[in-house]
N, C-alpha and C. Protein backbone atom coordinates (compact mmCIF):
# COMPACT_ATOMS: atom_id res chain seq x y z
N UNK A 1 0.83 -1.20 0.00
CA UNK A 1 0.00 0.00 0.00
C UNK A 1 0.88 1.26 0.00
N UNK A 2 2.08 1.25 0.76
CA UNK A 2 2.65 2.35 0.61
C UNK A 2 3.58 2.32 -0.32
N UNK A 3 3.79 1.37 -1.19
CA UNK A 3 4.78 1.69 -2.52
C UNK A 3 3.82 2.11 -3.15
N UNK A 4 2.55 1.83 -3.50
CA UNK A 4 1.57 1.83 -4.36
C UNK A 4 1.01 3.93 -4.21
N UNK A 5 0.92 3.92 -2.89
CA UNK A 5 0.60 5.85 -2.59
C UNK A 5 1.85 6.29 -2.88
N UNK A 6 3.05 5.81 -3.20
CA UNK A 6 4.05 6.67 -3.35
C UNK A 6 4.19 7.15 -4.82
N UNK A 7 3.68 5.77 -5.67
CA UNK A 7 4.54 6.14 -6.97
C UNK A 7 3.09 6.45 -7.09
N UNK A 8 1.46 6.38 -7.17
CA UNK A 8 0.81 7.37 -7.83
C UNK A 8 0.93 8.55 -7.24
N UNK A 9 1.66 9.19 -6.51
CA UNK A 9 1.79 10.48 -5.96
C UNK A 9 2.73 11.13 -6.80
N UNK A 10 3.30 10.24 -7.22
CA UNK A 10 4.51 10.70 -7.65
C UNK A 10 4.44 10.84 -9.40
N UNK A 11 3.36 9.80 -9.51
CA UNK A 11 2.97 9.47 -10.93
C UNK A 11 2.03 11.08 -11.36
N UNK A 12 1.03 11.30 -10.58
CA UNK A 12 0.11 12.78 -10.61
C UNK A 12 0.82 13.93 -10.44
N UNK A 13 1.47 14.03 -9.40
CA UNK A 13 2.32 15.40 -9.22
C UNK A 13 3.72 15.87 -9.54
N UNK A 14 4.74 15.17 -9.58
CA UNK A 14 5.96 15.29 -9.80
C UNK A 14 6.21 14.89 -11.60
N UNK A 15 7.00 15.68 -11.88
CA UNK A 15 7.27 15.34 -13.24
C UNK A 15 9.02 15.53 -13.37
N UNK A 16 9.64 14.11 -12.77
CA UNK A 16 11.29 13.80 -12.88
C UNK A 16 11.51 13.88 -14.05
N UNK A 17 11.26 13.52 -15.09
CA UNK A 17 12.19 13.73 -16.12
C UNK A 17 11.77 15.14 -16.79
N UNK A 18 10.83 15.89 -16.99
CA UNK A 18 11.07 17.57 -16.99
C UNK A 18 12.36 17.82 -16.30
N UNK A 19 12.33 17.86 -15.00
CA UNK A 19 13.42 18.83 -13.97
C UNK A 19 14.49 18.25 -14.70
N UNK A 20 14.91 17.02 -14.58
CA UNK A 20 16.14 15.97 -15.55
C UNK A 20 16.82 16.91 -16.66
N UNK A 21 15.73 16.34 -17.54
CA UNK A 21 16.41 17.52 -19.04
C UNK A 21 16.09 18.63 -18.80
N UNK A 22 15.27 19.78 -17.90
CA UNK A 22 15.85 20.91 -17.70
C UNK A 22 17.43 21.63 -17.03
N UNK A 23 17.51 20.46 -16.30
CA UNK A 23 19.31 20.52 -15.37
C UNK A 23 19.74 20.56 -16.69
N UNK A 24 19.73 19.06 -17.48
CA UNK A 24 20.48 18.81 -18.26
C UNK A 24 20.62 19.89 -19.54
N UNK A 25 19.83 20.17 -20.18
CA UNK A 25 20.06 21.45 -21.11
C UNK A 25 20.47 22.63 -20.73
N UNK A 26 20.08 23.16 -19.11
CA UNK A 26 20.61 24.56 -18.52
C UNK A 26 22.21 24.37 -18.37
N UNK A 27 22.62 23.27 -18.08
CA UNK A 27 24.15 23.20 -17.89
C UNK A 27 25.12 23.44 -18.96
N UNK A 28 25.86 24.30 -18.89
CA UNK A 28 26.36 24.50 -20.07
C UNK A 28 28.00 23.52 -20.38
N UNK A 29 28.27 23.47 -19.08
CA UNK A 29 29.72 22.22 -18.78
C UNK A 29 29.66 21.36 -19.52
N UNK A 30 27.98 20.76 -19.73
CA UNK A 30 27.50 19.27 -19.78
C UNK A 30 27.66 19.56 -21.94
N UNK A 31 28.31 18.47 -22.48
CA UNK A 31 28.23 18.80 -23.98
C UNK A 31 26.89 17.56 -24.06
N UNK A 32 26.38 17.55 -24.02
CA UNK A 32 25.56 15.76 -24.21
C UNK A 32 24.59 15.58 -25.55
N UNK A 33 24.68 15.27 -26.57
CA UNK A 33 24.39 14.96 -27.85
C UNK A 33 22.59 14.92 -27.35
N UNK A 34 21.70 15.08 -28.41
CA UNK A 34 20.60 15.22 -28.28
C UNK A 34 20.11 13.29 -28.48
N UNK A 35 20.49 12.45 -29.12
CA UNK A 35 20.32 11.49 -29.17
C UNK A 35 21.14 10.26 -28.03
N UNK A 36 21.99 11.01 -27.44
CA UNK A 36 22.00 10.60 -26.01
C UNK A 36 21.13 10.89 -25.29
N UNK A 37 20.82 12.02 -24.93
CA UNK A 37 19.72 12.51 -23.84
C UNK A 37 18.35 11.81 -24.28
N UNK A 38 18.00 11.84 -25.51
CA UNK A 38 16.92 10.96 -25.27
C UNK A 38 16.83 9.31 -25.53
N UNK A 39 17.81 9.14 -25.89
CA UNK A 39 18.14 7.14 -25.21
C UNK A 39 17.48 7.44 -23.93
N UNK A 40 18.55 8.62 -23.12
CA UNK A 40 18.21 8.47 -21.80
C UNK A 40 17.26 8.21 -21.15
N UNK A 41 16.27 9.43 -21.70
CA UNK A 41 14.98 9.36 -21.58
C UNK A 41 14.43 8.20 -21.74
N UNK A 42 14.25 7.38 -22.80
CA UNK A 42 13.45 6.63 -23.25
C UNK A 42 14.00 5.29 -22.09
N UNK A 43 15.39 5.16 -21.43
CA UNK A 43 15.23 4.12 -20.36
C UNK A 43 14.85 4.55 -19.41
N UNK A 44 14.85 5.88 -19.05
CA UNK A 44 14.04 6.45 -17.68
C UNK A 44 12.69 6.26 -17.77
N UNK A 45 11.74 6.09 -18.87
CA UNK A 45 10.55 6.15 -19.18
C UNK A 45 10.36 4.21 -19.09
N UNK A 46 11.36 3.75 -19.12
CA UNK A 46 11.12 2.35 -19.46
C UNK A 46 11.02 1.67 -17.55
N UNK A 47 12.28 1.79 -16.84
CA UNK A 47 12.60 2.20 -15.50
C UNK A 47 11.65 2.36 -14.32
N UNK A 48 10.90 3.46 -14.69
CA UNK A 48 9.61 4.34 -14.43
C UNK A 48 8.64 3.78 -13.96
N UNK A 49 8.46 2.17 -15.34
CA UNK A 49 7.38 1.97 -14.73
C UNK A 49 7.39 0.42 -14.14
N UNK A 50 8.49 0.67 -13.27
CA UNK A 50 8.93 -0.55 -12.37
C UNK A 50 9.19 0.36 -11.26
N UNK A 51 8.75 1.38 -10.94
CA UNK A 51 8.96 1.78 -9.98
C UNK A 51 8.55 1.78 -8.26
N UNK A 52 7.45 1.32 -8.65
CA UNK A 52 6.21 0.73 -7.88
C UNK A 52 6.97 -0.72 -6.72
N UNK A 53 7.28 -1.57 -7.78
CA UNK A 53 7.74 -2.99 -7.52
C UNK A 53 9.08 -2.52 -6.55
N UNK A 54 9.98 -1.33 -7.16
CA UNK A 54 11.21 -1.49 -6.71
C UNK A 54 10.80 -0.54 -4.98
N UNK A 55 9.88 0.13 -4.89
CA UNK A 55 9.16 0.82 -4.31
C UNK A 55 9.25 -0.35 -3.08
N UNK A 56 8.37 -1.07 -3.47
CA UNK A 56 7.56 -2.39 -2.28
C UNK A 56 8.95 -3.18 -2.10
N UNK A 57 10.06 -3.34 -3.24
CA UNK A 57 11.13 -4.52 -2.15
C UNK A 57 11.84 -3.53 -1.10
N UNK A 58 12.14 -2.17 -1.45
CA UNK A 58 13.10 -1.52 -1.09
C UNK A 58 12.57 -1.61 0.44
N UNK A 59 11.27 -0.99 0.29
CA UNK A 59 10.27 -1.18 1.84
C UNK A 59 10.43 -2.21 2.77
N UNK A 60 9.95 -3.00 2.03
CA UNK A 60 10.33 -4.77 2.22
C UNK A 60 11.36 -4.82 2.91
N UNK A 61 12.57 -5.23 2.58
CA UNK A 61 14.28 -5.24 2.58
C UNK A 61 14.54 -4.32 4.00
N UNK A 62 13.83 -3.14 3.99
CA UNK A 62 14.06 -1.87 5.20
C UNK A 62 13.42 -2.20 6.38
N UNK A 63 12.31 -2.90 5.98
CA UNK A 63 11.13 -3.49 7.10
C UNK A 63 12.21 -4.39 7.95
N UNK A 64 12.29 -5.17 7.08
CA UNK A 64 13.17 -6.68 7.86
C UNK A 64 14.56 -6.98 8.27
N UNK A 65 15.22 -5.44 7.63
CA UNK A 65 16.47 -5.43 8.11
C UNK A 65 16.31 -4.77 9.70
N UNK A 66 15.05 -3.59 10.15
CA UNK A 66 14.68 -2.87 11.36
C UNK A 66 13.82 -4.34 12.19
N UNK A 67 13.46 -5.22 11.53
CA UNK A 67 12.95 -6.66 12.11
C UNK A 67 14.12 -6.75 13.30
N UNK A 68 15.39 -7.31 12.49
CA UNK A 68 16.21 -7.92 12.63
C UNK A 68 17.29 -7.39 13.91
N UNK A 69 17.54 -6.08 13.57
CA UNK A 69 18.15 -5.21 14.46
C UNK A 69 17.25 -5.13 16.00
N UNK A 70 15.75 -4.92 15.60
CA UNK A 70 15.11 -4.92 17.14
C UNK A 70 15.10 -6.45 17.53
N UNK A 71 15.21 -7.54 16.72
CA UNK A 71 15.41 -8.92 17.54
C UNK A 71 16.81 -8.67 18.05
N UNK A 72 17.88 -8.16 17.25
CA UNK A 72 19.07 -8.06 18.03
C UNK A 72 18.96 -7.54 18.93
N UNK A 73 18.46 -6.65 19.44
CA UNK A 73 17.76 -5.59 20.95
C UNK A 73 17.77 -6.39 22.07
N UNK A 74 16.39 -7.47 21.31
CA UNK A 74 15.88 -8.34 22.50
C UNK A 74 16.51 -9.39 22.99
N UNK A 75 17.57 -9.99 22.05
CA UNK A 75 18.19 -10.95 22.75
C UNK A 75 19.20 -10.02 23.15
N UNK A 76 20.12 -9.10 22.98
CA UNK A 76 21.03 -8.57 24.04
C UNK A 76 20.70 -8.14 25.33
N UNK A 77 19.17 -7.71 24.99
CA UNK A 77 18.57 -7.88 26.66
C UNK A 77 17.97 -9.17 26.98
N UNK A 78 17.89 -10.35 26.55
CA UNK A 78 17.59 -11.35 27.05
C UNK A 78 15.92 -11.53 27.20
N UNK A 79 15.51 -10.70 25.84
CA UNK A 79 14.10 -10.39 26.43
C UNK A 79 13.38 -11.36 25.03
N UNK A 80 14.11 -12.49 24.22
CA UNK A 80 13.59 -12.38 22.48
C UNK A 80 12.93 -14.00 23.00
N UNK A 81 12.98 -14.11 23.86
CA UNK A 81 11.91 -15.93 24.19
C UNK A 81 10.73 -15.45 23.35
N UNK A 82 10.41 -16.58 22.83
CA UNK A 82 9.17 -16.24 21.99
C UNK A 82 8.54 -15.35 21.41
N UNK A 83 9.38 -14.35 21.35
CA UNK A 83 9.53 -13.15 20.11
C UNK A 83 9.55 -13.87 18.69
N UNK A 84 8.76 -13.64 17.69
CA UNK A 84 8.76 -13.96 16.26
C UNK A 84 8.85 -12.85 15.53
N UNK A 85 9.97 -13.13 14.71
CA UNK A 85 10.52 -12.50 13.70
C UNK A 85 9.38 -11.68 12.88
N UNK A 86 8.49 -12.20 12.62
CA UNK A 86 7.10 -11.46 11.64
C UNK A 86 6.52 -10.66 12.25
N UNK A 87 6.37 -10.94 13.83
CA UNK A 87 6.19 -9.54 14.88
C UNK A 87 6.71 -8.23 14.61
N UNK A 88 8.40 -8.26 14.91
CA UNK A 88 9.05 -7.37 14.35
C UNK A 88 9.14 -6.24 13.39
N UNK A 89 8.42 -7.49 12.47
CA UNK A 89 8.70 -7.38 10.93
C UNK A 89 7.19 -6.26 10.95
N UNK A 90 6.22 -6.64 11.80
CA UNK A 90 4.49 -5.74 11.34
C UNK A 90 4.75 -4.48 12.33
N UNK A 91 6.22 -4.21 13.46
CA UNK A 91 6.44 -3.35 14.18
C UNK A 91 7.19 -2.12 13.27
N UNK A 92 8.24 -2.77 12.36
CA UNK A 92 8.75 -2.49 11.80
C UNK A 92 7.66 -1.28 10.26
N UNK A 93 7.17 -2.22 10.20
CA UNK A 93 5.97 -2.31 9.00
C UNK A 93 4.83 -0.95 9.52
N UNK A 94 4.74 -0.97 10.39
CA UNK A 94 4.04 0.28 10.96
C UNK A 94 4.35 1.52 11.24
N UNK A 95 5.29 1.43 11.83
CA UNK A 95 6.21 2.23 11.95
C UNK A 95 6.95 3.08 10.69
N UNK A 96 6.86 2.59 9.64
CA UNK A 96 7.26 2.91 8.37
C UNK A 96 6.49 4.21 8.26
N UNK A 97 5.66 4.23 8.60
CA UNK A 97 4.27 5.17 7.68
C UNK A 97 4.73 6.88 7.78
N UNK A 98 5.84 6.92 9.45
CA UNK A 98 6.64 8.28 9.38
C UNK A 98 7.19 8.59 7.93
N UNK A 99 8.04 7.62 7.35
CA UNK A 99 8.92 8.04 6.65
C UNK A 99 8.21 7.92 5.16
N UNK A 100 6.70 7.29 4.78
CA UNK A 100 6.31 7.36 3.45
C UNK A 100 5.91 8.44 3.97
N UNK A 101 4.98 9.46 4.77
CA UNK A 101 4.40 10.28 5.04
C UNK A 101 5.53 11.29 4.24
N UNK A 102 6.81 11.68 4.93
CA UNK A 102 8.02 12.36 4.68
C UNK A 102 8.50 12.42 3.33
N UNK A 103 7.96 11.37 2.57
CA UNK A 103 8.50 10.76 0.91
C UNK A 103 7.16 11.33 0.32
N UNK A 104 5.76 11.26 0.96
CA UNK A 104 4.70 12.11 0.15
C UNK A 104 4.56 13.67 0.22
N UNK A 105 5.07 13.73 1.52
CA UNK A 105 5.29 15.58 1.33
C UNK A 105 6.60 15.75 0.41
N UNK A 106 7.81 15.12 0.57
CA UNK A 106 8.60 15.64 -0.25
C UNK A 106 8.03 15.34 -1.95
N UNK A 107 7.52 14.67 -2.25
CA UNK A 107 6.76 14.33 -3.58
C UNK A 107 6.15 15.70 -3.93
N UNK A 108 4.99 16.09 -3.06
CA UNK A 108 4.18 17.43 -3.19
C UNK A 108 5.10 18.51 -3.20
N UNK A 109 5.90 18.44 -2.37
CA UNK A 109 6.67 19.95 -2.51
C UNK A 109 7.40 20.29 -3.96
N UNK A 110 8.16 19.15 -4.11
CA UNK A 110 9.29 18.69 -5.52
C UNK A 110 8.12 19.28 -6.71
N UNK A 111 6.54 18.82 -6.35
CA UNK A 111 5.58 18.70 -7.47
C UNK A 111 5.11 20.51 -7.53
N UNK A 112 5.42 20.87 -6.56
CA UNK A 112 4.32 22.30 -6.60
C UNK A 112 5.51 23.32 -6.90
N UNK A 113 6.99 22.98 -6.47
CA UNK A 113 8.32 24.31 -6.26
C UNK A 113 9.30 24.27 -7.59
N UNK A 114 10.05 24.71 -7.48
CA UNK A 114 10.78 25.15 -8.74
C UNK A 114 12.41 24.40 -8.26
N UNK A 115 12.47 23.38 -7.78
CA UNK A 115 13.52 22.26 -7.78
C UNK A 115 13.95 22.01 -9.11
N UNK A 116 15.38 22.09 -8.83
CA UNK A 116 15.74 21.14 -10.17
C UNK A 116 16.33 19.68 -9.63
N UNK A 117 16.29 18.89 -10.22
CA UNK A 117 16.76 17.83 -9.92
C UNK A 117 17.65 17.39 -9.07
N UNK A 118 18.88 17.79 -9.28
CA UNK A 118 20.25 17.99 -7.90
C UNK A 118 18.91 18.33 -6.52
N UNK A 119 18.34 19.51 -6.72
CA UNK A 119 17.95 20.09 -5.34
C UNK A 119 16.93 18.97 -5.06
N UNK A 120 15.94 18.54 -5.54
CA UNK A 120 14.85 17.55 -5.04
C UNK A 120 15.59 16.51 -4.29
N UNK A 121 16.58 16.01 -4.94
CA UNK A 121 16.96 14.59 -5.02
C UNK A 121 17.78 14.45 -3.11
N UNK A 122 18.41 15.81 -2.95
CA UNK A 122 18.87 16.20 -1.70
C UNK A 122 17.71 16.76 -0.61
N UNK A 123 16.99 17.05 -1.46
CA UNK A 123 15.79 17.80 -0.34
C UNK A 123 15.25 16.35 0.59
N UNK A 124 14.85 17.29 2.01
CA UNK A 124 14.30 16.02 2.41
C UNK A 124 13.21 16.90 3.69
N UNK A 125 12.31 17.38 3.58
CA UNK A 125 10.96 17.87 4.48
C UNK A 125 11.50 18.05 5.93
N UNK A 126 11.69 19.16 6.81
CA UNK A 126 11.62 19.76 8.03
C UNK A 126 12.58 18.54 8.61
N UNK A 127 13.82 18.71 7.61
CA UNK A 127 14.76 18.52 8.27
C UNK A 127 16.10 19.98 8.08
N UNK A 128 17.02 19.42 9.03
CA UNK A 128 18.29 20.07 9.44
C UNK A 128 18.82 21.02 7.94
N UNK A 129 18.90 20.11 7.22
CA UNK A 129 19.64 20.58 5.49
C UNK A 129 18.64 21.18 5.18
N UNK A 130 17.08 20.88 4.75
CA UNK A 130 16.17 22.02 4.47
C UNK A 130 16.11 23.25 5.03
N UNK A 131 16.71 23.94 6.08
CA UNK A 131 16.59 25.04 6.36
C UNK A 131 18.23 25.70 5.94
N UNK A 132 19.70 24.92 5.69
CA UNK A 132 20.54 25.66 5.57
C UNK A 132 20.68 25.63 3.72
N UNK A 133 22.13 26.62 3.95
CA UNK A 133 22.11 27.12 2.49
C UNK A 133 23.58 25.76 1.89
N UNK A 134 22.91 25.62 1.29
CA UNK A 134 23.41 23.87 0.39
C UNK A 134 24.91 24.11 -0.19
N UNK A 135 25.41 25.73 -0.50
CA UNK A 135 26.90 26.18 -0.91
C UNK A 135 27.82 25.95 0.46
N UNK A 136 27.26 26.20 1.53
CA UNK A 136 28.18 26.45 2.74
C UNK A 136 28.17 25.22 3.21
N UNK A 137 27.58 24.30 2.63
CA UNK A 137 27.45 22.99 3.48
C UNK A 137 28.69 21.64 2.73
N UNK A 138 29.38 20.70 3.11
CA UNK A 138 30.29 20.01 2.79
C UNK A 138 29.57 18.76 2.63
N UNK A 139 29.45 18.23 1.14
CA UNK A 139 28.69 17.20 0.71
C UNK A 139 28.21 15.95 1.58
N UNK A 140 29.21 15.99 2.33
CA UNK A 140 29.72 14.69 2.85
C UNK A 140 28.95 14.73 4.44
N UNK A 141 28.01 15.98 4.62
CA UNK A 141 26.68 16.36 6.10
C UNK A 141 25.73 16.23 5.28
N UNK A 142 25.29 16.04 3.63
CA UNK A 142 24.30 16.10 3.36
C UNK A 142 23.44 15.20 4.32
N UNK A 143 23.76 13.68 4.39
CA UNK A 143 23.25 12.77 4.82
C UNK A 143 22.72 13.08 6.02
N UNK A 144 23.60 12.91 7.07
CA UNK A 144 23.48 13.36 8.80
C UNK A 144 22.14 14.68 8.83
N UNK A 145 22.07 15.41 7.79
CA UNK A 145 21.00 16.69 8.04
C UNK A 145 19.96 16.02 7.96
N UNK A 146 20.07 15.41 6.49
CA UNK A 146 19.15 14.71 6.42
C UNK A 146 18.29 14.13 7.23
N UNK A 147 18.87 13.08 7.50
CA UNK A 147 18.64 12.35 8.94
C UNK A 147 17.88 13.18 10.30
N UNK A 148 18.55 14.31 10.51
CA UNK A 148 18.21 14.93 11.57
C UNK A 148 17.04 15.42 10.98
N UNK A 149 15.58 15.13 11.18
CA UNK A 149 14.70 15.60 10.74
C UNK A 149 13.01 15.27 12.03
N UNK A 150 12.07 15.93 11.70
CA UNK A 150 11.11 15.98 12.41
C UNK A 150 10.64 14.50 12.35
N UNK A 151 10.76 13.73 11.23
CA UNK A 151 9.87 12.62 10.68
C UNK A 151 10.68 11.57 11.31
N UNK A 152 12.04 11.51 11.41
CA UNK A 152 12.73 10.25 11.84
C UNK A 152 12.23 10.53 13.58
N UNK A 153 12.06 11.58 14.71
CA UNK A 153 11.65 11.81 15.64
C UNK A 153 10.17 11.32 15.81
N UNK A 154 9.29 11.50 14.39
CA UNK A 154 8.34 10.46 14.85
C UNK A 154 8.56 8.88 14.81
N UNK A 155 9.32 8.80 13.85
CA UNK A 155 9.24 7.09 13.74
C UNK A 155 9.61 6.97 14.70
N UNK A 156 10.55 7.08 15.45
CA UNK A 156 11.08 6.34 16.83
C UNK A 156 10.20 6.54 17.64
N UNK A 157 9.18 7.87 17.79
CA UNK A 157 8.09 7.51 18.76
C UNK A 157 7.03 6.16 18.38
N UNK A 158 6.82 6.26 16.94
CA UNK A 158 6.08 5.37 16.70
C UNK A 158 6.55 3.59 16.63
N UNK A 159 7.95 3.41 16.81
CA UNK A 159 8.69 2.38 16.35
C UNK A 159 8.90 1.79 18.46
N UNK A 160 8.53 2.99 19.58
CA UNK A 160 8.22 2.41 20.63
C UNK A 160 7.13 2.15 21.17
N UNK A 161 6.02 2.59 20.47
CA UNK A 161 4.97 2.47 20.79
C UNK A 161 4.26 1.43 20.37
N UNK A 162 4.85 1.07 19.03
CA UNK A 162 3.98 -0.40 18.21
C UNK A 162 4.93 -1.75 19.14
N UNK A 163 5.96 -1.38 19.29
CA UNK A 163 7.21 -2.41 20.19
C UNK A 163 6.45 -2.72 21.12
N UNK A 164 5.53 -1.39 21.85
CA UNK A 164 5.39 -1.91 23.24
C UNK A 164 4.40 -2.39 23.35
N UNK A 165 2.95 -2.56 22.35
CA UNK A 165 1.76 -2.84 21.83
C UNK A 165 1.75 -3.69 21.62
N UNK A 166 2.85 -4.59 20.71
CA UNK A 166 2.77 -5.72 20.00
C UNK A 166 3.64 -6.67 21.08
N UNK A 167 4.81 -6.51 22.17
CA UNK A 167 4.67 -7.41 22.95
C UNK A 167 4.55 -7.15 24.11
N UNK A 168 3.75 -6.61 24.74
CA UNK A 168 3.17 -6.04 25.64
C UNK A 168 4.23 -5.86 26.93
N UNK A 169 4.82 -4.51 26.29
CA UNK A 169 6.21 -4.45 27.24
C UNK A 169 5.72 -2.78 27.71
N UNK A 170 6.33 -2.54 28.40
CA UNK A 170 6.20 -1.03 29.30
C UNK A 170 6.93 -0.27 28.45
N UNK A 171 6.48 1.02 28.40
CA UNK A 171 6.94 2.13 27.21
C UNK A 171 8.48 2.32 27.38
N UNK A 172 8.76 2.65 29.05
CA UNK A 172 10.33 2.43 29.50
C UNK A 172 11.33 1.12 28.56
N UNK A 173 10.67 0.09 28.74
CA UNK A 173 11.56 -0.96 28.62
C UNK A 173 11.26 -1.07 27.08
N UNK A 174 10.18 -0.41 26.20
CA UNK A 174 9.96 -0.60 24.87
C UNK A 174 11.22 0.38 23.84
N UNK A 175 11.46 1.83 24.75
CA UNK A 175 12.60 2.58 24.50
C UNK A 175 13.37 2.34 24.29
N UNK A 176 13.91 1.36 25.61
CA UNK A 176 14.85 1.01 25.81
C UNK A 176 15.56 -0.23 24.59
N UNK A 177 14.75 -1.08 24.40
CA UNK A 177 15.44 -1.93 23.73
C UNK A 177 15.00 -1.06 22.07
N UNK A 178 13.75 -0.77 21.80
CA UNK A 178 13.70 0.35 20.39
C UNK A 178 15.24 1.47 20.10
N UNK A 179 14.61 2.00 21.07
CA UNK A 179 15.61 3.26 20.65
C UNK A 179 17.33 2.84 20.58
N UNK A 180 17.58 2.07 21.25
CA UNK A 180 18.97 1.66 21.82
C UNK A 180 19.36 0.59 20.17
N UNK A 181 18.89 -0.27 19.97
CA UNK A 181 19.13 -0.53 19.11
C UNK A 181 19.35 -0.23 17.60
N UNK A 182 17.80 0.63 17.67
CA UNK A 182 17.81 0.84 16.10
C UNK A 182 18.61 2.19 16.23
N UNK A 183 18.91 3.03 17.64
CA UNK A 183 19.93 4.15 17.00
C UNK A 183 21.31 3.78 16.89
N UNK A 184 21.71 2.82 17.43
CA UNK A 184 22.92 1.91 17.42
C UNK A 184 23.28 1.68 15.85
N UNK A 185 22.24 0.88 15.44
CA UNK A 185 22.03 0.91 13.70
C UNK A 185 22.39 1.76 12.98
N UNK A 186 21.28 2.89 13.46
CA UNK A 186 21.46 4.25 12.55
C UNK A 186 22.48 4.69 12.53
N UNK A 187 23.47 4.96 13.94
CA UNK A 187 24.53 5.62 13.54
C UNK A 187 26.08 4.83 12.78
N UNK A 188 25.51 3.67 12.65
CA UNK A 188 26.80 2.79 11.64
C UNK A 188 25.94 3.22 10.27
N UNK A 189 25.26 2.87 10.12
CA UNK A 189 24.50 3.36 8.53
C UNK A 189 25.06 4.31 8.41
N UNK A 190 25.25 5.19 9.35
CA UNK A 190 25.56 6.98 8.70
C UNK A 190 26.61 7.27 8.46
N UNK A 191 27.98 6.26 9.35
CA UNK A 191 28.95 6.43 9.05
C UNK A 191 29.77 5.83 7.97
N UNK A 192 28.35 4.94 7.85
CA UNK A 192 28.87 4.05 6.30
C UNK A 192 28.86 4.95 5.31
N UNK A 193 27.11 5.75 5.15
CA UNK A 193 26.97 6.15 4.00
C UNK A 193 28.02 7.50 3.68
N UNK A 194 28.93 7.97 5.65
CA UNK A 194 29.36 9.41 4.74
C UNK A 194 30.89 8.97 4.47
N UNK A 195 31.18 7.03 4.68
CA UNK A 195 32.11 7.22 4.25
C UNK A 195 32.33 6.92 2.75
N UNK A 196 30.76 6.51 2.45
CA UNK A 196 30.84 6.25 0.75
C UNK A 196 31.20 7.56 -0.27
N UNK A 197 30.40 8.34 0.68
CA UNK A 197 29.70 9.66 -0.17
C UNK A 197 31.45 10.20 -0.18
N UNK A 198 32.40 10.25 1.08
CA UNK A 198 33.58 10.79 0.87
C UNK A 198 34.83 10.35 0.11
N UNK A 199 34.16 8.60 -0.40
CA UNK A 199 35.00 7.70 -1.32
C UNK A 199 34.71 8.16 -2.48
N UNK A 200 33.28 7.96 -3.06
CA UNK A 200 32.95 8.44 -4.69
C UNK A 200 32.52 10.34 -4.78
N UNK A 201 32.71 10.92 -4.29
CA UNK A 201 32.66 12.16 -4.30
C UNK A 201 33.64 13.00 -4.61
């Protein structure tokens, strides 16, 4: 359901390949043959409409890897006896809805503002980087701003609250093993991704 609200949101309001070949023709650096650019096109248009599918594994894949990490939680606290993995997985699964919420406003905004492509693709809704100016900033914080945002502050409320619902644990001890883990997670993810971004950059 939520790959499915993303890409018709995205399908009605946003128009990526406009902003695309507008970057691409405003740049004057760029020499790119007119029968390149539209190959291009024509696999972005092909791409496009698998987007949906790649939509639902990516979800998928994100669901069960945050499964996995909060079972790691529970057995480091000794708490995963008869904890099932598919539990996790519908804690996980719920909890999601912060961050499509965050992917449909950024959809609407990208759809209604005068973004070009570079800027959408970095934009990310009432976070840290949306309020500073993108020249003074060092590629390699895009991520971390990112991150620091209103919407990831809900998921973790919502990612202790379905924890503590679904195995009927006290909000304290639902924190505790939620938050502790999956920010444990988060902050190796981040240092992964800014050490990619500082490898190919």
């Amino acid at each position: 359901m939520y790959a499915v609200g993303l890409f018709l949101l995205s399908y009605l309001v946003l128009d990526i390949e406009g902003m695309l070949v507008s970057e691409l023709t405003s740049n004057k650096e760029l020499d790119i043959p007119d029968n390149v650019l539209l190959d291009a096109m024509d696999d972005m248009r092909y791409w496009n409409r698998f987007s949906a599918l790649f939509t639902f594994l990516i979800l998928t894949v994100k669901c069960f890897l945050i499964a996995l990490v909060l079972y790691a939680g529970l057995f480091f606290a000794n708490l995963h006896h008869g904890v099932k993995l598919g539990t996790l997985f519908k804690v996980a699964a719920y909890s999601e809805i912060a961050f499509v919420l965050a992917g449909m406003i950024k959809i609407w905004i990208g759809g209604v503002s005068g973004f070009t492509y570079s800027e959408f693709s970095i934009y990310y809704p009432l976070s840290l980087l949306s309020v500073q100016e993108l020249e003074a900033i060092n590629p390699i914080f895009y991520y971390p701003l990112q991150v620091a945002n209103l919407f990831e502050v809900f998921y973790w409320f919502l990612l202790v609250f379905f924890l503590s619902h679904e195995l009927d644990f006290s909000i304290s001890k639902a924190a505790k093993i939620g938050l502790g883990s999956y920010g444990i997670s988060l902050m190796f993810w981040m240092v992964l991704v800014m050490f990619l971004t500082l490898n190919f950059t």
